[in-house]
Protein backbone atom coordinates (compact mmCIF):
# COMPACT_ATOMS: atom_id res chain seq x y z
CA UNK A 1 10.05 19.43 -6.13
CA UNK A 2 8.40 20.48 -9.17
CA UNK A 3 6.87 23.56 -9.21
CA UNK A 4 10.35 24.74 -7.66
CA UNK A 5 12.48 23.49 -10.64
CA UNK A 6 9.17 25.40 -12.93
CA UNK A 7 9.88 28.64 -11.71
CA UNK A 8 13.82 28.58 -11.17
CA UNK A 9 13.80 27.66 -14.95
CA UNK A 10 11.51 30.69 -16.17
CA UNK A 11 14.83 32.80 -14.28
CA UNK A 12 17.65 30.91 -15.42
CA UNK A 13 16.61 29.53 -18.38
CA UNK A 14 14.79 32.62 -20.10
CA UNK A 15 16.38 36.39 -20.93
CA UNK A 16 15.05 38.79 -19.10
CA UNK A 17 12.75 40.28 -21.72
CA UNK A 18 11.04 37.14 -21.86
CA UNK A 19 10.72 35.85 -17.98
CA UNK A 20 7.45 38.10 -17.63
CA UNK A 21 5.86 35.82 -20.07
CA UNK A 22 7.39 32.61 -19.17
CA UNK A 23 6.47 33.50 -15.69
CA UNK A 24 3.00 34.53 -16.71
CA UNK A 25 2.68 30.67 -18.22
CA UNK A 26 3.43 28.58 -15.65
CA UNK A 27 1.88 30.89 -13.03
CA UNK A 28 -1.74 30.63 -14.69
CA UNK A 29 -0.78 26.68 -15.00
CA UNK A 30 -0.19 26.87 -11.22
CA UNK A 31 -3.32 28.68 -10.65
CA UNK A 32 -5.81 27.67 -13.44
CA UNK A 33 -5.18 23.93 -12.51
CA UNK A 34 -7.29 23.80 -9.02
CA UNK A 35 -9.79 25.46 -10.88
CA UNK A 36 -10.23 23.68 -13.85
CA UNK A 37 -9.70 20.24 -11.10
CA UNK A 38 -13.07 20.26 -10.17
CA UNK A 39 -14.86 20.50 -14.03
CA UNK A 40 -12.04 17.91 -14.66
CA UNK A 41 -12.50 15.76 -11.77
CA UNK A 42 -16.40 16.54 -11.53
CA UNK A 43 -16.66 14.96 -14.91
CA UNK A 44 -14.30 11.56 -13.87
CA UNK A 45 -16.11 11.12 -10.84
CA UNK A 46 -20.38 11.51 -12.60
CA UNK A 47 -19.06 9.61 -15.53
CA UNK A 48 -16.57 6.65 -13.62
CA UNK A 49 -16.11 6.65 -10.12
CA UNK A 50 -13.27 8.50 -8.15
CA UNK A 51 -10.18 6.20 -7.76
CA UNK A 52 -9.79 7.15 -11.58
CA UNK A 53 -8.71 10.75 -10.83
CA UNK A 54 -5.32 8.68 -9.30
CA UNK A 55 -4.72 8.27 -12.52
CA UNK A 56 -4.95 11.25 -14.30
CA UNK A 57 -1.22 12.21 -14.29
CA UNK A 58 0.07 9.06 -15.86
CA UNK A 59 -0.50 9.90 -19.40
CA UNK A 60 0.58 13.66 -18.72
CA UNK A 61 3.63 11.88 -16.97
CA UNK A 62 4.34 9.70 -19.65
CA UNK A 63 4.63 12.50 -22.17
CA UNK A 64 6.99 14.64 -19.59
CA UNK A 65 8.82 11.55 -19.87
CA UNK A 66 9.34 11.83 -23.51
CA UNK A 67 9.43 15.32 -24.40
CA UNK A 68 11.85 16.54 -21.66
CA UNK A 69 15.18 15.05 -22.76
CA UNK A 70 14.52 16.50 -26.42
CA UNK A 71 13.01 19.92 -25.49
CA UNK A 72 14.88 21.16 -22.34
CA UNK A 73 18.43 22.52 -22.39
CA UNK A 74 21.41 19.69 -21.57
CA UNK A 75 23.96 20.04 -18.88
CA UNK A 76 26.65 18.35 -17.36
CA UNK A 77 25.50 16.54 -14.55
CA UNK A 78 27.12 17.34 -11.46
CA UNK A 79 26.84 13.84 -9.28
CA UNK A 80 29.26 15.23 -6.81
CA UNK A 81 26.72 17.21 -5.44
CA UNK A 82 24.92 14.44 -4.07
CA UNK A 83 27.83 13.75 -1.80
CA UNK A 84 26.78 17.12 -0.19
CA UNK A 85 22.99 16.39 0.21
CA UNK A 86 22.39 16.76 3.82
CA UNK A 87 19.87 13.62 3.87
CA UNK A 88 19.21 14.19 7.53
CA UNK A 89 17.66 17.55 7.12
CA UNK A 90 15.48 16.47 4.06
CA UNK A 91 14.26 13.70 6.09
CA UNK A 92 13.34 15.92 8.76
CA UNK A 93 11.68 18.81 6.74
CA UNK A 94 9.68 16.20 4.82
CA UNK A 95 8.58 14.88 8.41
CA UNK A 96 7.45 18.08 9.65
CA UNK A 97 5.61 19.46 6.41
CA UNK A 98 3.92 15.73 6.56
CA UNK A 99 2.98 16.25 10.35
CA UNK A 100 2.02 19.56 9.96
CA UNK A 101 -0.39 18.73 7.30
CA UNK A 102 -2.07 15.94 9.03
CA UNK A 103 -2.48 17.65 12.24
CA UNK A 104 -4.18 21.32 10.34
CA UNK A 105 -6.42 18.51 8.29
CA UNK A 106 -7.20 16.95 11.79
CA UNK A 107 -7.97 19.78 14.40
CA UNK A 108 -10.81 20.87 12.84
CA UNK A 109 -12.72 17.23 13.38
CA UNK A 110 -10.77 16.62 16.38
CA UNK A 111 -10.38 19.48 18.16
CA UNK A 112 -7.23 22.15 18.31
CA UNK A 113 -6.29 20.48 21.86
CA UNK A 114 -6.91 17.05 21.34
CA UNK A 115 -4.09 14.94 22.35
CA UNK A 116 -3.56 12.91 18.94
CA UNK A 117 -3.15 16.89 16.79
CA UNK A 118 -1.52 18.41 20.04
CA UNK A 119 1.33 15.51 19.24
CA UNK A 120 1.40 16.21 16.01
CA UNK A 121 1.97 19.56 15.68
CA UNK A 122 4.21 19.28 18.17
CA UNK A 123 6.42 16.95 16.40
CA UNK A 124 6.29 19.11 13.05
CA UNK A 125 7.29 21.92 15.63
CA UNK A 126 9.96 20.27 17.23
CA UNK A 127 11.31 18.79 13.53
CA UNK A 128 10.93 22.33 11.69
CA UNK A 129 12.80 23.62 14.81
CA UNK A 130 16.19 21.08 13.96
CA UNK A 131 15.45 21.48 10.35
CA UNK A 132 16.15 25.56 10.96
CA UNK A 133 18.99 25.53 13.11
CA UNK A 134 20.94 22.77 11.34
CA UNK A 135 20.50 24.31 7.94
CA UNK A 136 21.53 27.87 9.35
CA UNK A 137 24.68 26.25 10.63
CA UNK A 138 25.42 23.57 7.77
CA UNK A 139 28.24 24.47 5.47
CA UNK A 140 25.62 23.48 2.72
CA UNK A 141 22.44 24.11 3.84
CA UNK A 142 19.28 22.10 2.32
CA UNK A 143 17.24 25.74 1.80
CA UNK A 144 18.80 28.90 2.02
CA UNK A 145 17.11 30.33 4.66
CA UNK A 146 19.21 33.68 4.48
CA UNK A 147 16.55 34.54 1.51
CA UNK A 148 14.60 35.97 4.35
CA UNK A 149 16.86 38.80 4.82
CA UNK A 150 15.60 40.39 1.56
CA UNK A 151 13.00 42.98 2.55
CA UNK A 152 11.24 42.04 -0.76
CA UNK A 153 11.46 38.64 -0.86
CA UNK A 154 9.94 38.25 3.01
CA UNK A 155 7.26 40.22 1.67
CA UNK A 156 6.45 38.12 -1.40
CA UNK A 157 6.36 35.01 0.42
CA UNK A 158 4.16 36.85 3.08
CA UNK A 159 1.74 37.20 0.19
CA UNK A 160 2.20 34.21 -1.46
CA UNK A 161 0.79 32.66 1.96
CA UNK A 162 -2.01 34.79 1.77
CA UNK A 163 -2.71 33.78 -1.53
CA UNK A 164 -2.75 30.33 -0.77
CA UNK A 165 -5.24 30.94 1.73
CA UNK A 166 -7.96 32.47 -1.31
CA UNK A 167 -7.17 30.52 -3.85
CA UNK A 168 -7.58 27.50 -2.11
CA UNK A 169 -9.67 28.68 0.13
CA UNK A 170 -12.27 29.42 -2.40
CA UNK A 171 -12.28 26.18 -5.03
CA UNK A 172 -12.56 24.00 -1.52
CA UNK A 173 -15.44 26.54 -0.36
CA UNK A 174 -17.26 27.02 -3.70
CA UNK A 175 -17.74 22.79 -4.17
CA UNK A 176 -19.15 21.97 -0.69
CA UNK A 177 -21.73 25.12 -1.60
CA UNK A 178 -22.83 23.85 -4.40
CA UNK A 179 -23.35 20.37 -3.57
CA UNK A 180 -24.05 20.29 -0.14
CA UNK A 181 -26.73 23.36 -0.10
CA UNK A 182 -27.43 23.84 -3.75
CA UNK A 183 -27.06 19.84 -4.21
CA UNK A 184 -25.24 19.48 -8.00
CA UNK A 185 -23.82 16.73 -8.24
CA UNK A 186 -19.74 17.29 -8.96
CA UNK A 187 -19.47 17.92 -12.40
CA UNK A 188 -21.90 20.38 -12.43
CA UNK A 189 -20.23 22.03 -9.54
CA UNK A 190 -16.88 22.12 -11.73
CA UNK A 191 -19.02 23.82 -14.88
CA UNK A 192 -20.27 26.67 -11.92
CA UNK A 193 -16.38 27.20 -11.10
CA UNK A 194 -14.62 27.18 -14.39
CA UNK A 195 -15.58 30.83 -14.50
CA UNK A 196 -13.02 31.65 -12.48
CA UNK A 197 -10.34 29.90 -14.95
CA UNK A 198 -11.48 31.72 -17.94
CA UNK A 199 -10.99 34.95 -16.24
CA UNK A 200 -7.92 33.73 -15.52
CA UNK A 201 -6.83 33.64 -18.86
CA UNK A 202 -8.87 36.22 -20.28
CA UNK A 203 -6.35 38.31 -17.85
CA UNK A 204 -2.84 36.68 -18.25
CA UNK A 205 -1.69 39.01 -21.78
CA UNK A 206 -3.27 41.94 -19.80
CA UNK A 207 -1.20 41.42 -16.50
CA UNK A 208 1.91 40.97 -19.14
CA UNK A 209 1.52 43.97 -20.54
CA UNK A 210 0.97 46.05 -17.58
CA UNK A 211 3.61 43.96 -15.50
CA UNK A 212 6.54 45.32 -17.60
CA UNK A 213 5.46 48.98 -17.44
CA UNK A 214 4.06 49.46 -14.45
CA UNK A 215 5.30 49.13 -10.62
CA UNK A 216 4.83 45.99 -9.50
CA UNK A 217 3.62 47.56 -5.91
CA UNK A 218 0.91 48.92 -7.34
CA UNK A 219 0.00 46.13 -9.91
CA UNK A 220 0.22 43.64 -6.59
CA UNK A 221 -2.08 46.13 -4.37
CA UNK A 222 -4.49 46.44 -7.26
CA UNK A 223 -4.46 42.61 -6.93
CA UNK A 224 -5.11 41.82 -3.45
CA UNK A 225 -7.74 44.57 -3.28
CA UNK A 226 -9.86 43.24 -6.11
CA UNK A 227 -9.04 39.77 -4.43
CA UNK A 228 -10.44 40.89 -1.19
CA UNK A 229 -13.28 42.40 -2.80
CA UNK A 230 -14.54 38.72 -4.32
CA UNK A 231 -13.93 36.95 -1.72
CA UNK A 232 -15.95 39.23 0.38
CA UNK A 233 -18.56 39.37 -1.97
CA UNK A 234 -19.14 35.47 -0.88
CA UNK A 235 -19.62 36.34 1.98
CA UNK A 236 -23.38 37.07 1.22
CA UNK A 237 -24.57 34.27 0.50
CA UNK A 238 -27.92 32.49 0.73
CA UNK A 239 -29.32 28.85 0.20
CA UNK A 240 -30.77 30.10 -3.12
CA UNK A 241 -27.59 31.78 -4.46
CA UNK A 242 -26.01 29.76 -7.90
CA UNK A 243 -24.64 30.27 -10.38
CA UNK A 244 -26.06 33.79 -11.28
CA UNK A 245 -24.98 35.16 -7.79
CA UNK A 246 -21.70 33.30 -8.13
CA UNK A 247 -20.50 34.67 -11.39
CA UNK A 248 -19.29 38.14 -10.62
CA UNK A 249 -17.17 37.30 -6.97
CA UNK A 250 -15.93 34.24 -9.66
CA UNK A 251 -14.64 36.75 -12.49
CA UNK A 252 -13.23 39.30 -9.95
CA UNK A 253 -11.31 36.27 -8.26
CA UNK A 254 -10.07 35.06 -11.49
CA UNK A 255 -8.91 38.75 -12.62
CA UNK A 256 -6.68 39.23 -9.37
CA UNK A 257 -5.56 35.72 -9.08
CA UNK A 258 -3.33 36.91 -11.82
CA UNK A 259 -2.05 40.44 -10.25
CA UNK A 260 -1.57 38.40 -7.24
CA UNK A 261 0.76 36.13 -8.62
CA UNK A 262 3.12 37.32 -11.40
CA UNK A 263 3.69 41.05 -10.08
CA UNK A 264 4.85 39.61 -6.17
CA UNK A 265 6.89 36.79 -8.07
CA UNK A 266 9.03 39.63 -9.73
CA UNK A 267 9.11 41.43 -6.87
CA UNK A 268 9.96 38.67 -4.81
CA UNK A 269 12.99 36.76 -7.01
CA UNK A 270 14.13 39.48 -9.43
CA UNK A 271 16.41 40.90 -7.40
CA UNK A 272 18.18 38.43 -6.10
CA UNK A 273 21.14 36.96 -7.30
CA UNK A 274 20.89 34.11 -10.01
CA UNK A 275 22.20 31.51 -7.61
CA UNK A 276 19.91 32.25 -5.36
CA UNK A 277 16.95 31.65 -7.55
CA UNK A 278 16.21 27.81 -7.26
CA UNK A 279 16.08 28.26 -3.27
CA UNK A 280 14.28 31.17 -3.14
CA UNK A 281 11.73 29.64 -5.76
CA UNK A 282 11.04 26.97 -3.78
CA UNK A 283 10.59 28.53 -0.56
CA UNK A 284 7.97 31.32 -1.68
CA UNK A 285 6.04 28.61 -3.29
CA UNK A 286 6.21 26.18 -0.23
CA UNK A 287 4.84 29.74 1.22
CA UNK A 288 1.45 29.41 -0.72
CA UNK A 289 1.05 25.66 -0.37
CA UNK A 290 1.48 26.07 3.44
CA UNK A 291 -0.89 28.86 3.23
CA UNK A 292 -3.32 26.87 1.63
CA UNK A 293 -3.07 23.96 4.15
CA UNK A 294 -3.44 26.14 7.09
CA UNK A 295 -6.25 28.19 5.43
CA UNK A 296 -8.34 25.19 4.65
CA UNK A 297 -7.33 24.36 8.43
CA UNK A 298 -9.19 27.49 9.47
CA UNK A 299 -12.36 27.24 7.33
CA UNK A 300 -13.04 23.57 8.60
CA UNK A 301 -12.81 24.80 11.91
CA UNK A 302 -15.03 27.76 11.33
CA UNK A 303 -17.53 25.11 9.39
CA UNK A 304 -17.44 21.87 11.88
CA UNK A 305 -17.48 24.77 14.96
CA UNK A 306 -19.84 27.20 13.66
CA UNK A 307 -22.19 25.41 11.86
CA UNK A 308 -23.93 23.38 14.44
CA UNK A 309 -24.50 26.62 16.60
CA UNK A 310 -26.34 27.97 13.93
CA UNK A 311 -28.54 25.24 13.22
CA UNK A 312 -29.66 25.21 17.03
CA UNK A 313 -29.90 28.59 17.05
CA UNK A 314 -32.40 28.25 13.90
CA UNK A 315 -34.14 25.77 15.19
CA UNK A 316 -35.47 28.04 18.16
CA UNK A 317 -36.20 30.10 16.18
CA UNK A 318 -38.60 28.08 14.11
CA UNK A 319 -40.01 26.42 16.76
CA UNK A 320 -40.96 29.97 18.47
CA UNK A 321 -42.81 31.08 15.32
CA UNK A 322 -40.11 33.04 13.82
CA UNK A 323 -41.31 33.78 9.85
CA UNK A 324 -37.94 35.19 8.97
CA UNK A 325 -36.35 32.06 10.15
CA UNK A 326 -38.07 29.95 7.62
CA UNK A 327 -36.93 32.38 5.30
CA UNK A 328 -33.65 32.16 5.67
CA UNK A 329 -34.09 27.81 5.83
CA UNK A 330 -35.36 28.44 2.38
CA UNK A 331 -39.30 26.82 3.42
CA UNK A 332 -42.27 28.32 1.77
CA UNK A 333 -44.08 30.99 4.30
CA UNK A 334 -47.19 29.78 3.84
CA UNK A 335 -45.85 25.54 4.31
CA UNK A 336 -44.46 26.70 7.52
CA UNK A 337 -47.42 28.42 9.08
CA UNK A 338 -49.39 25.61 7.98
CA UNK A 339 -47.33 23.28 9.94
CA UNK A 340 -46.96 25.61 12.86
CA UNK A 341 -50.90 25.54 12.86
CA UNK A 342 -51.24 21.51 12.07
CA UNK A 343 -48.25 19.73 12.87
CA UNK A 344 -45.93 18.37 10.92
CA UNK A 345 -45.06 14.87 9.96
CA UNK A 346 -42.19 12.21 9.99
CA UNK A 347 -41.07 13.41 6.38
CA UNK A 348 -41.73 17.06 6.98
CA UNK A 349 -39.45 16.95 9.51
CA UNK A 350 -37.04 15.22 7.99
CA UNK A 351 -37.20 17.99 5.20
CA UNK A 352 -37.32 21.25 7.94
CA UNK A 353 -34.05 19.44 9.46
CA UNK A 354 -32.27 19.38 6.22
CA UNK A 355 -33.40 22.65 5.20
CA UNK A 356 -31.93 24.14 8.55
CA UNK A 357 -28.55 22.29 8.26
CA UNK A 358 -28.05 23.77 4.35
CA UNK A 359 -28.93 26.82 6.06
CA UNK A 360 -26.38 26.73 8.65
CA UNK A 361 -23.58 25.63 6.36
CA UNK A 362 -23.98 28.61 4.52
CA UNK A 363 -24.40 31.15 7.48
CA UNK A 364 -20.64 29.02 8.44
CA UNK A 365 -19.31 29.33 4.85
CA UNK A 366 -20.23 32.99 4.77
CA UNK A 367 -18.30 33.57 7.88
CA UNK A 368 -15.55 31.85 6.33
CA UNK A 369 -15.50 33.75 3.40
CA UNK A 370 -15.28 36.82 5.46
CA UNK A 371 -12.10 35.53 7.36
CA UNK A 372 -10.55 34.98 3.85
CA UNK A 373 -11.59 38.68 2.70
CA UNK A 374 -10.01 39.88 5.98
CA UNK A 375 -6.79 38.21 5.74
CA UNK A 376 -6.32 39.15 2.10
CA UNK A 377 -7.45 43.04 3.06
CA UNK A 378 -4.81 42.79 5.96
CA UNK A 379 -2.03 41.74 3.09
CA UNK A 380 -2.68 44.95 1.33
CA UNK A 381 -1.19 46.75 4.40
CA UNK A 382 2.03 45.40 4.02
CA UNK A 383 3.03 46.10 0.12
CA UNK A 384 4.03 49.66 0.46
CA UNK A 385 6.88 48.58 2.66
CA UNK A 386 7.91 46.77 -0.79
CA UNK A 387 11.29 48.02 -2.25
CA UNK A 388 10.84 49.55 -5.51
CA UNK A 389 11.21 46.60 -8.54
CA UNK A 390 12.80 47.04 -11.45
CA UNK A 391 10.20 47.54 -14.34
CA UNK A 392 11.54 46.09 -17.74
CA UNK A 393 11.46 48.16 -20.94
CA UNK A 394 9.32 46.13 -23.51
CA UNK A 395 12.14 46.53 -26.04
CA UNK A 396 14.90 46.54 -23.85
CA UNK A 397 18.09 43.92 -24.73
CA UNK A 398 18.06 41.20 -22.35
CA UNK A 399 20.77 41.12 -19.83
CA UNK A 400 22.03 38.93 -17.08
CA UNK A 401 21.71 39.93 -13.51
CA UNK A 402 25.39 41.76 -13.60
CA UNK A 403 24.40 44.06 -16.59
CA UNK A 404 26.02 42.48 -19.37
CA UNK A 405 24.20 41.74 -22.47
CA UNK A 406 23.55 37.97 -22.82
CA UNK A 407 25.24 36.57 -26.03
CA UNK A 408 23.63 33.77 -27.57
């Protein structure tokens, strides 16, 4: 409900010479906070323990609490309208989101066509599928679903899936590299990924600047081409990469997280009529959300499925004398002949079989980082069919959406 009422308020509440930078705020907020989670929550969990990172948002809500009533604009409050609330709906579209989440987080473990995530998904099916046809019926519809019919807006929430997909894709990716294979503990792992967040911002007055004189189709290609390019450069990875090897794919994520998000926002909601805005909002950023459930759906299965094939496959390999096996396990050339010559022990082994299974986690997460790059490659093909956007004069007098000069 949130991040909805965020960005409806950076169009309604903000003249149109200023929404490029209000938009530009709460968009890095959106996208800096899952990577600045892990330093964050790195640092809660080495220092305390865990169950403190529940409580994170009760200070930050307590101070909402306060400063909203003072700071935001006042209204009349319209209590009529909750008359009109179609309750029904909103139970079942919470339902389905719910059930659609639990069965993506459960296929991987369980299998796509086990019974218990076949049921699910089924249900959020069946419960998305009333949710759609009573809401394009209802005389007040939960969700405007007619939003669709704008070329530009199906397109923006097309890419806002994908970029839910890569961005958190890569901060769940990145964290279960470096401490499963590279073995930092979680804080350290959030110090390796906050270069992506100071990218971030290092780019946010540049993507402001160019976002009001230049065509938003071309800043938004620009975007998801450099995107695809960092992800894919994960995609290389070995069980001695770190921090070094990490930092360019990081800054090249962090530069096009931000041409990713603010130029397909404009595109996506600046055309449309004001009263369409709050809907609209909502449903291109339930778009990323879902992308990012179903995309961290995908890379667990390619990790729990692919993984374990590897490390068999591997393990041949050793066992038949294979040097550039133990290469790739990350054991000394010389330790391995020696034990192909001598035997190994109890603890040796136990060391060659975790040295195998780091291995095969990151042959896995390389694949999945190449099923990210592919998907966000594949969302470049569809932003020339983009309508042309408005582009903003930097000095031009701010108007509402009919033309008029706002009067304030």
């Amino acid at each position: 409900m949130l991040i909805p009422i965020v960005f409806s308020a950076v169009f309604l509440m903000f003249p149109e010479r200023s929404q490029a930078l209000a938009t530009t705020i709460a968009g890095v907020l959106a996208v800096l906070a899952p990577t600045v989670g892990p330093l964050v929550g790195g640092y809660i969990t080495s220092t305390y323990a865990w169950p403190w990172l529940f409580l994170i948002n009760v200070p930050a809500g307590l101070i909402s609490i306060v400063l909203a009533p003072r700071l935001l604009p006042r209204g009349a409050p319209v209590l009529a309208l909750l008359t009109r609330l179609d309750v029904f709906a909103l139970v079942t579209v919470a339902v389905a989101l719910a059930s659609l989440e639990i069965g993506l987080k459960e296929a991987p473990s369980r299998g796509w066509l086990s019974g218990v995530v076949l049921g699910v998904l089924g249900m959020a099916l069946a419960l998305g599928a009333i949710f759609v046809v009573r809401t394009m019926r209802g005389a007040n519809p939960l969700v405007d679903l007619s939003n669709f019919s704008d070329r530009n807006f199906a397109i923006g929430c097309a890419l806002s899936f994908v970029l839910g997909i890569s961005l958190f894709g890569s901060v769940y990716l990145m964290p279960v590299f470096l401490v499963f294979v590279r073995g930092h503990d979680a804080f350290e792992a959030g110090q390796v990924m906050l270069v992506t967040g100071l990218a971030q911002l290092a780019t946010a007055p540049i993507a402001v600047y160019l976002e009001r004189r230049v065509d938003p189709r071309l800043l938004t290609g620009f975007g998801f081409g450099l995107l695809a390019i960092g992800v894919g450069l994960s995609a290389f990875q070995t069980t001695a990469t770190d921090f070094d090897e990490m930092l360019l794919p990081q800054i090249l994520r962090g530069v096009a997280f931000m041409f990713c998000l603010l130029p397909p926002t404009r595109m996506a909601l600046g055309r449309l009529p004001l009263e369409k805005v709050p809907d609209a909002s909502a449903l291109f950023n339930l778009m990323r959300n879902l992308g990012g459930a179903i995309g961290l759906a995908l890379i667990d299965t390619v990790l729990y499925g692919r993984a374990p094939g590897h490390a068999t496959a591997l393990a041949a390999r050793l066992k038949s004398g294979d040097v550039t096996a133990a290469r790739e396990a990350g054991i000394p050339e010389a330790e391995y002949l020696r034990g192909l010559a001598e035997g190994i022990d109890g603890a040796t082994e136990i060391a060659v079989r975790n040295a195998v299974e780091r291995a095969a986690t990151t042959t896995a997460g390389n694949e999945a980082w190449a099923m990210m790059a592919a998907l966000t490659g594949l969302a470049l093909l569809i932003v020339p069919f983009c309508g042309a956007a408005r582009v903003v004069p930097p000095h031009a007098k701010p108007t509402d959406r009919s033309g008029s000069t706002l009067v304030h």
